[in-house]
Protein backbone atom coordinates (compact mmCIF):
# COMPACT_ATOMS: atom_id res chain seq x y z
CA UNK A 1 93.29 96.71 80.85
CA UNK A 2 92.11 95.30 84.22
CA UNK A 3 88.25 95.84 84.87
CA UNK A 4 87.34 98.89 86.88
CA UNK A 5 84.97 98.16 90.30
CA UNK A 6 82.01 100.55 89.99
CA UNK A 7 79.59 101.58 92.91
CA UNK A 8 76.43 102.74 92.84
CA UNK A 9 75.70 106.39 92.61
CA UNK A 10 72.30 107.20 92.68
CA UNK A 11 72.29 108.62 96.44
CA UNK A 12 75.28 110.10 97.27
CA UNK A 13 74.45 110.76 100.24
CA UNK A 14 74.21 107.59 101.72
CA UNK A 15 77.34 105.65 100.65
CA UNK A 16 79.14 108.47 102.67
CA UNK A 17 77.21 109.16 105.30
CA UNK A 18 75.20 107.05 108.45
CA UNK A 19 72.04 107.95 109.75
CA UNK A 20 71.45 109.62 112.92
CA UNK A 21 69.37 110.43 115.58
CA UNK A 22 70.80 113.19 117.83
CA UNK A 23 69.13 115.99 120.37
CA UNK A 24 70.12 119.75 118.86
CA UNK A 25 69.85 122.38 121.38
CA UNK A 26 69.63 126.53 120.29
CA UNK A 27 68.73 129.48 122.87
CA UNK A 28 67.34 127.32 125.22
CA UNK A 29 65.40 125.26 123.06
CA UNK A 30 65.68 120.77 122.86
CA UNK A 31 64.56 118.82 119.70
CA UNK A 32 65.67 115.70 118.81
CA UNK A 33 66.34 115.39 115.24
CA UNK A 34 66.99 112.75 112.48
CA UNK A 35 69.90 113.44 110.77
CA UNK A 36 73.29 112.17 109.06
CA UNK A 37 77.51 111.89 110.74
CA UNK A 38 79.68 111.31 108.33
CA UNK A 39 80.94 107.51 107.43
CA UNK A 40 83.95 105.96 108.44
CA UNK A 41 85.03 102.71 107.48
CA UNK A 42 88.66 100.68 107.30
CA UNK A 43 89.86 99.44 103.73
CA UNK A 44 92.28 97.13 103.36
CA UNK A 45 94.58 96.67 100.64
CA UNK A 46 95.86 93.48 99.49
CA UNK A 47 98.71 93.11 96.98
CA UNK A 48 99.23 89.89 95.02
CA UNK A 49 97.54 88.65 97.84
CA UNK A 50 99.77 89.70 100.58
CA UNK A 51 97.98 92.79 103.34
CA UNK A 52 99.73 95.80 102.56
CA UNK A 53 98.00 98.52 104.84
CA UNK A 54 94.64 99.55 106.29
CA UNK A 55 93.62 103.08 105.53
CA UNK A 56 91.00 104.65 107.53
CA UNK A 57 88.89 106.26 104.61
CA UNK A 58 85.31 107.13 103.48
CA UNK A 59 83.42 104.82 101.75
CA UNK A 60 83.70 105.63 98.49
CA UNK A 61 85.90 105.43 95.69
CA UNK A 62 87.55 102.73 97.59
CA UNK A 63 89.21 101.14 94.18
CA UNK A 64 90.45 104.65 93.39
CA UNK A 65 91.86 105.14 96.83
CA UNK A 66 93.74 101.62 96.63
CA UNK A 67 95.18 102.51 93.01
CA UNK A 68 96.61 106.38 93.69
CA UNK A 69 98.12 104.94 97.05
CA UNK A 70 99.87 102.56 95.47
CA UNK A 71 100.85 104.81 92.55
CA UNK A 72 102.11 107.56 95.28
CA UNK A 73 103.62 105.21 97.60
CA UNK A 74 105.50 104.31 93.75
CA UNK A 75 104.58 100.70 94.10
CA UNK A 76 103.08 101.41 90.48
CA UNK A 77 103.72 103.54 87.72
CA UNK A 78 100.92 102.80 85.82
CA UNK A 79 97.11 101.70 85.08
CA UNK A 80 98.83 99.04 82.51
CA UNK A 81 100.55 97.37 85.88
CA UNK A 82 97.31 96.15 87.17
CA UNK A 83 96.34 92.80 85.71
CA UNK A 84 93.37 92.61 88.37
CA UNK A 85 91.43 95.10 90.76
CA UNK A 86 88.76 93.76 93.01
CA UNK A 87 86.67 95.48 95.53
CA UNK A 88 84.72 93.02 97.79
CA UNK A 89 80.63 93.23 98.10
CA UNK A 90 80.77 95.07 101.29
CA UNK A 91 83.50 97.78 99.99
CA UNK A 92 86.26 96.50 102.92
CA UNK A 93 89.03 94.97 100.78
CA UNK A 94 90.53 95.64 97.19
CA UNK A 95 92.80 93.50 95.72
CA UNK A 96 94.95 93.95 93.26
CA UNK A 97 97.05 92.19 91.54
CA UNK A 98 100.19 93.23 89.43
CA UNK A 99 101.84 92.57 86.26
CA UNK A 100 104.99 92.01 87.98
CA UNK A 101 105.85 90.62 91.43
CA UNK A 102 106.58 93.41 94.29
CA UNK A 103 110.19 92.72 96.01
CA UNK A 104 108.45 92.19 99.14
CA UNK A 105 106.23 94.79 101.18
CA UNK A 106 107.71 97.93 102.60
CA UNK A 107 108.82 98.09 105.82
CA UNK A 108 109.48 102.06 106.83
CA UNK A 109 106.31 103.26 107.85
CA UNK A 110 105.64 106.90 108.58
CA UNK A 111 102.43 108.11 110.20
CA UNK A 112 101.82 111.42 108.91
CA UNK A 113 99.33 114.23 110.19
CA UNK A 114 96.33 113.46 107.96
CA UNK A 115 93.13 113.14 108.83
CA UNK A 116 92.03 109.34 109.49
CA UNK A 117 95.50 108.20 110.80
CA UNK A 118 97.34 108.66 107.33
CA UNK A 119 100.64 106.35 106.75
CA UNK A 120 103.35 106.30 103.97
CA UNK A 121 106.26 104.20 103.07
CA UNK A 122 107.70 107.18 101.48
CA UNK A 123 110.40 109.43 102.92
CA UNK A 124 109.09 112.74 102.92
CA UNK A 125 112.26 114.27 102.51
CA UNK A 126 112.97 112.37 99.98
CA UNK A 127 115.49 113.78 97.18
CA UNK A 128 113.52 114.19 94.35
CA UNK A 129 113.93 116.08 90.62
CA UNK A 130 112.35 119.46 90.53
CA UNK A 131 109.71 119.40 88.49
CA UNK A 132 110.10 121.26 84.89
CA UNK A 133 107.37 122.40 83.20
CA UNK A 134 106.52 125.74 81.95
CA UNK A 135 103.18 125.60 83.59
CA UNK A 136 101.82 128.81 84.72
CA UNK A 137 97.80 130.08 85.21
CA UNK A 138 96.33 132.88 86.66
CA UNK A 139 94.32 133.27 90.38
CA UNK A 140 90.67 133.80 87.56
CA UNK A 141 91.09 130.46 87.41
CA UNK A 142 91.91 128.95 91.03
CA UNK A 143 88.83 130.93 92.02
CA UNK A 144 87.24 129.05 89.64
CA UNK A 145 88.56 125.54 90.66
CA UNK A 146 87.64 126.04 93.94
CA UNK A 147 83.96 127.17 93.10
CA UNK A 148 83.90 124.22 91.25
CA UNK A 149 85.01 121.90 94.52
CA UNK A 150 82.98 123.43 96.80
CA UNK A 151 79.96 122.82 94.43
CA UNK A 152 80.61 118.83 94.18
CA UNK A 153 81.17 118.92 97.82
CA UNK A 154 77.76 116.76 98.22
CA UNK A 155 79.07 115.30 101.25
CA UNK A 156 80.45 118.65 103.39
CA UNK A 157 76.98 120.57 102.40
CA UNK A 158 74.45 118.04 103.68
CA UNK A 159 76.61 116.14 106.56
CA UNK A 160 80.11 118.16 107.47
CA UNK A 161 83.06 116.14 109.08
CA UNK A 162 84.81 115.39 105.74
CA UNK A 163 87.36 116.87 103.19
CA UNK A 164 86.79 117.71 99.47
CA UNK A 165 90.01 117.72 96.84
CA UNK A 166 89.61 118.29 92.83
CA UNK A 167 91.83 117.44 89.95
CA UNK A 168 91.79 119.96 87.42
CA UNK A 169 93.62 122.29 84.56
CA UNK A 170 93.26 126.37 84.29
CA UNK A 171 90.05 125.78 81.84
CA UNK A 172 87.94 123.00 83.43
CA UNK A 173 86.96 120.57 86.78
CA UNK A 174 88.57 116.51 85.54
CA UNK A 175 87.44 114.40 89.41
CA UNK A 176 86.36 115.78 92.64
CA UNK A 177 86.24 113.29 95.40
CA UNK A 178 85.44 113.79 99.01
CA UNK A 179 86.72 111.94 102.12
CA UNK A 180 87.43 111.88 105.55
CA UNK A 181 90.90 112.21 104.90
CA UNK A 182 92.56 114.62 103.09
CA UNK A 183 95.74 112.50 101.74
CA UNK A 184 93.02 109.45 100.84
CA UNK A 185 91.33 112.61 98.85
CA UNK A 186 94.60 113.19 97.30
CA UNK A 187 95.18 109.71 96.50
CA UNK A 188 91.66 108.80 94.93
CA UNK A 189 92.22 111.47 92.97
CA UNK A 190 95.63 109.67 91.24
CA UNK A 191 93.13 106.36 91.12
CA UNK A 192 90.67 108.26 89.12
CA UNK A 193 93.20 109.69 86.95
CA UNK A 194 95.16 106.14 86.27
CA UNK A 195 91.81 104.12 85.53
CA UNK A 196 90.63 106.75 82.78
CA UNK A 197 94.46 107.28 81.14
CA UNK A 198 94.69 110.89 82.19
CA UNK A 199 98.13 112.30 82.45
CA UNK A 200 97.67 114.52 86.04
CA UNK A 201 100.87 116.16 84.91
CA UNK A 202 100.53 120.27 84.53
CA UNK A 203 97.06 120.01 86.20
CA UNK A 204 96.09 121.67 89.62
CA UNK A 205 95.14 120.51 92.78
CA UNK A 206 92.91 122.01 95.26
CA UNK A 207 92.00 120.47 98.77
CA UNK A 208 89.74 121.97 101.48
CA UNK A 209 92.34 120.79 104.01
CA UNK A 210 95.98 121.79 105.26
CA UNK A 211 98.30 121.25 102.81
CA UNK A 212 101.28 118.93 104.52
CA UNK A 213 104.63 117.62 103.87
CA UNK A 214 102.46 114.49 102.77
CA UNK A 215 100.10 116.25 100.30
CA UNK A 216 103.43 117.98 98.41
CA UNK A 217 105.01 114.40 97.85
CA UNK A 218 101.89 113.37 96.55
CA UNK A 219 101.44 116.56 94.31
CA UNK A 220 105.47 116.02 93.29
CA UNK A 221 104.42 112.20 92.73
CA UNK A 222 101.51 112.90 90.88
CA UNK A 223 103.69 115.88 88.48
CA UNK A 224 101.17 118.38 89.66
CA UNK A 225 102.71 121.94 89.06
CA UNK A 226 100.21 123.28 91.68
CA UNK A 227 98.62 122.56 94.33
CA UNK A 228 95.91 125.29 96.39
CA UNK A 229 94.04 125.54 99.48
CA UNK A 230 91.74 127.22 101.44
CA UNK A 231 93.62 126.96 104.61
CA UNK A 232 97.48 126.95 105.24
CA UNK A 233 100.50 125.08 104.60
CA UNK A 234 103.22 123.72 106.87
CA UNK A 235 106.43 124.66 106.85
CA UNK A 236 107.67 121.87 105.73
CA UNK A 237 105.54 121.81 102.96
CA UNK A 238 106.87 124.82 102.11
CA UNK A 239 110.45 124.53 102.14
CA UNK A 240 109.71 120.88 99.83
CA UNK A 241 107.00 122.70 97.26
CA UNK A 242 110.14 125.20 96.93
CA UNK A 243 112.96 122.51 95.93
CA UNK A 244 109.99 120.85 93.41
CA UNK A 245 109.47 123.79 91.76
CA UNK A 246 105.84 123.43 92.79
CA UNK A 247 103.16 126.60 93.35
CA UNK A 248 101.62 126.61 97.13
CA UNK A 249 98.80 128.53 97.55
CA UNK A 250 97.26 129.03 100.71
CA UNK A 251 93.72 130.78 102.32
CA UNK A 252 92.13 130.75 98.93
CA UNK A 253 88.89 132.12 99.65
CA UNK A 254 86.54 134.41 98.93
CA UNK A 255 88.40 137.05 96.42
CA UNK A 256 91.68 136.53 98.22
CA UNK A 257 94.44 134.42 98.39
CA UNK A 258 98.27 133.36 99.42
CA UNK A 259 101.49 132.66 97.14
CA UNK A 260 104.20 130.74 99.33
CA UNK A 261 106.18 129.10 96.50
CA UNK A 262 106.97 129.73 92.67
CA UNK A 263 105.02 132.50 92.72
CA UNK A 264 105.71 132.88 88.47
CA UNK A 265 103.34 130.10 88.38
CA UNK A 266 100.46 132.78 89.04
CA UNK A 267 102.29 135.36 86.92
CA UNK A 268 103.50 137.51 89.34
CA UNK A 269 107.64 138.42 90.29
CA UNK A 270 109.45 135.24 92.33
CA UNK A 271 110.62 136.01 95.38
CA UNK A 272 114.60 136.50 94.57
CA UNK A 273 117.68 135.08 96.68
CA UNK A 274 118.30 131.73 97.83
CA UNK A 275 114.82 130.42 98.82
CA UNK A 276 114.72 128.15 95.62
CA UNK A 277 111.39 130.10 95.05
């Protein structure tokens, strides 16, 4: 198996955030402060030595980001594809290199409505098998998930300006990742899944963000049952979770939350007639 870049760790904090000096005003009163804004930087992504895209992203779990792109975009199917993954000294370029050669880069390009100017070669509305699995869990445990997010959420609790997502099954957290985009979030989620062998099928995801068209292809791509958030879906996400046979949930906050899709997933009655639901 191809070596895995590693970054340091030991201040969070800093690989994902800038230092800054700004002036906060409150009822009338001026300080200037020292503080943090939130990192942005531009990765690029070379395959086989050809540039295959630039992806607005946090800097962070750039080498995951680069593999669970290239596993949604289906450009890979698995960790055992990559015969070589390097990230560069300053984090700005991974390259990796494949076990077989790529018939040429894709050409349809679709800028979607994430944060950080997301693209995909994918067609959204792409026909894809429903997913079948027996999967089902309860809202306990979403409540639980997302407790466990918004705990890791390092980033969003000291700094702001930046999205959290988490991998995870009914009984425990697997990865939480944070970044300023919520499909790179999704992606470096697939990375960290594909560089330590675990299966994300009939697991859960849960992002602080909208959940788009986008993040149910990746979900569908990734065999992900579920996916939760703690704001709304689109409706196109909708209609798409529906066909999958995957579980949107929406607004899940607090002690509440919203079933749009395959409600049976949760355990409670599907919605009846021709919605695919």
């Amino acid at each position: 198996m191809p070596p895995t870049p590693t970054q340091s760790t030991s201040d969070p904090l800093a690989e994902g955030a800038a230092p800054a000096l700004y002036w906060a005003l409150e009822r009338g009163t001026a300080a200037k402060m020292p503080g943090h804004v939130i990192a942005e930087a531009h990765l690029t992504i070379y395959v086989d030595g050809q540039e295959l895209a630039t992806l607005a992203c946090s800097p962070r779990d750039q080498a995951a980001l680069a593999v669970g792109f290239l596993f949604n975009e289906g450009l890979l199917q698995a960790w055992e594809d990559v015969r070589l993954l390097r990230l560069n000294t300053p984090g700005t370029v991974v390259d990796v290199f494949l076990r077989f050669p790529l018939d040429g880069a894709p050409r349809r390009i679709t800028l979607t409505s994430g944060c950080g100017g997301g693209i995909t070669f994918q067609d959204l509305l792409a026909d894809l098998p429903p997913l079948q699995t027996p999967f089902t869990t309860t809202p306990t445990a979403l409540f639980e998930r997302m407790r466990d997010m918004q705990t890791a959420a390092h980033l969003y609790r000291n700094v702001g300006g930046v999205h959290s997502a988490l991998l995870g099954t009914p009984e425990r957290s697997v990865f939480s990742v944070e970044d300023i985009g919520r499909h790179n979030a999704i992606d470096k989620l697939a990375g960290k899944a594909l560089q330590n062998g675990i299966d994300p099928r009939d697991h859960m995801l849960l992002t602080s963000g909208r959940i788009s068209a986008e993040m149910v292809h990746k979900a569908r791509r990734m065999g992900v049952p579920l996916i939760a958030s703690r704001t709304s879906p689109t409706s196109t996400a909708v209609l798409q979770a529906a066909a999958w046979h995957i579980c949107v949930v929406g607004y899940l906050r607090g002690h509440g939350l919203r079933v749009y899709t395959h409600p049976q997933r949760l355990g409670l009655e599907p919605f009846g007639g021709n919605t695919g639901k």
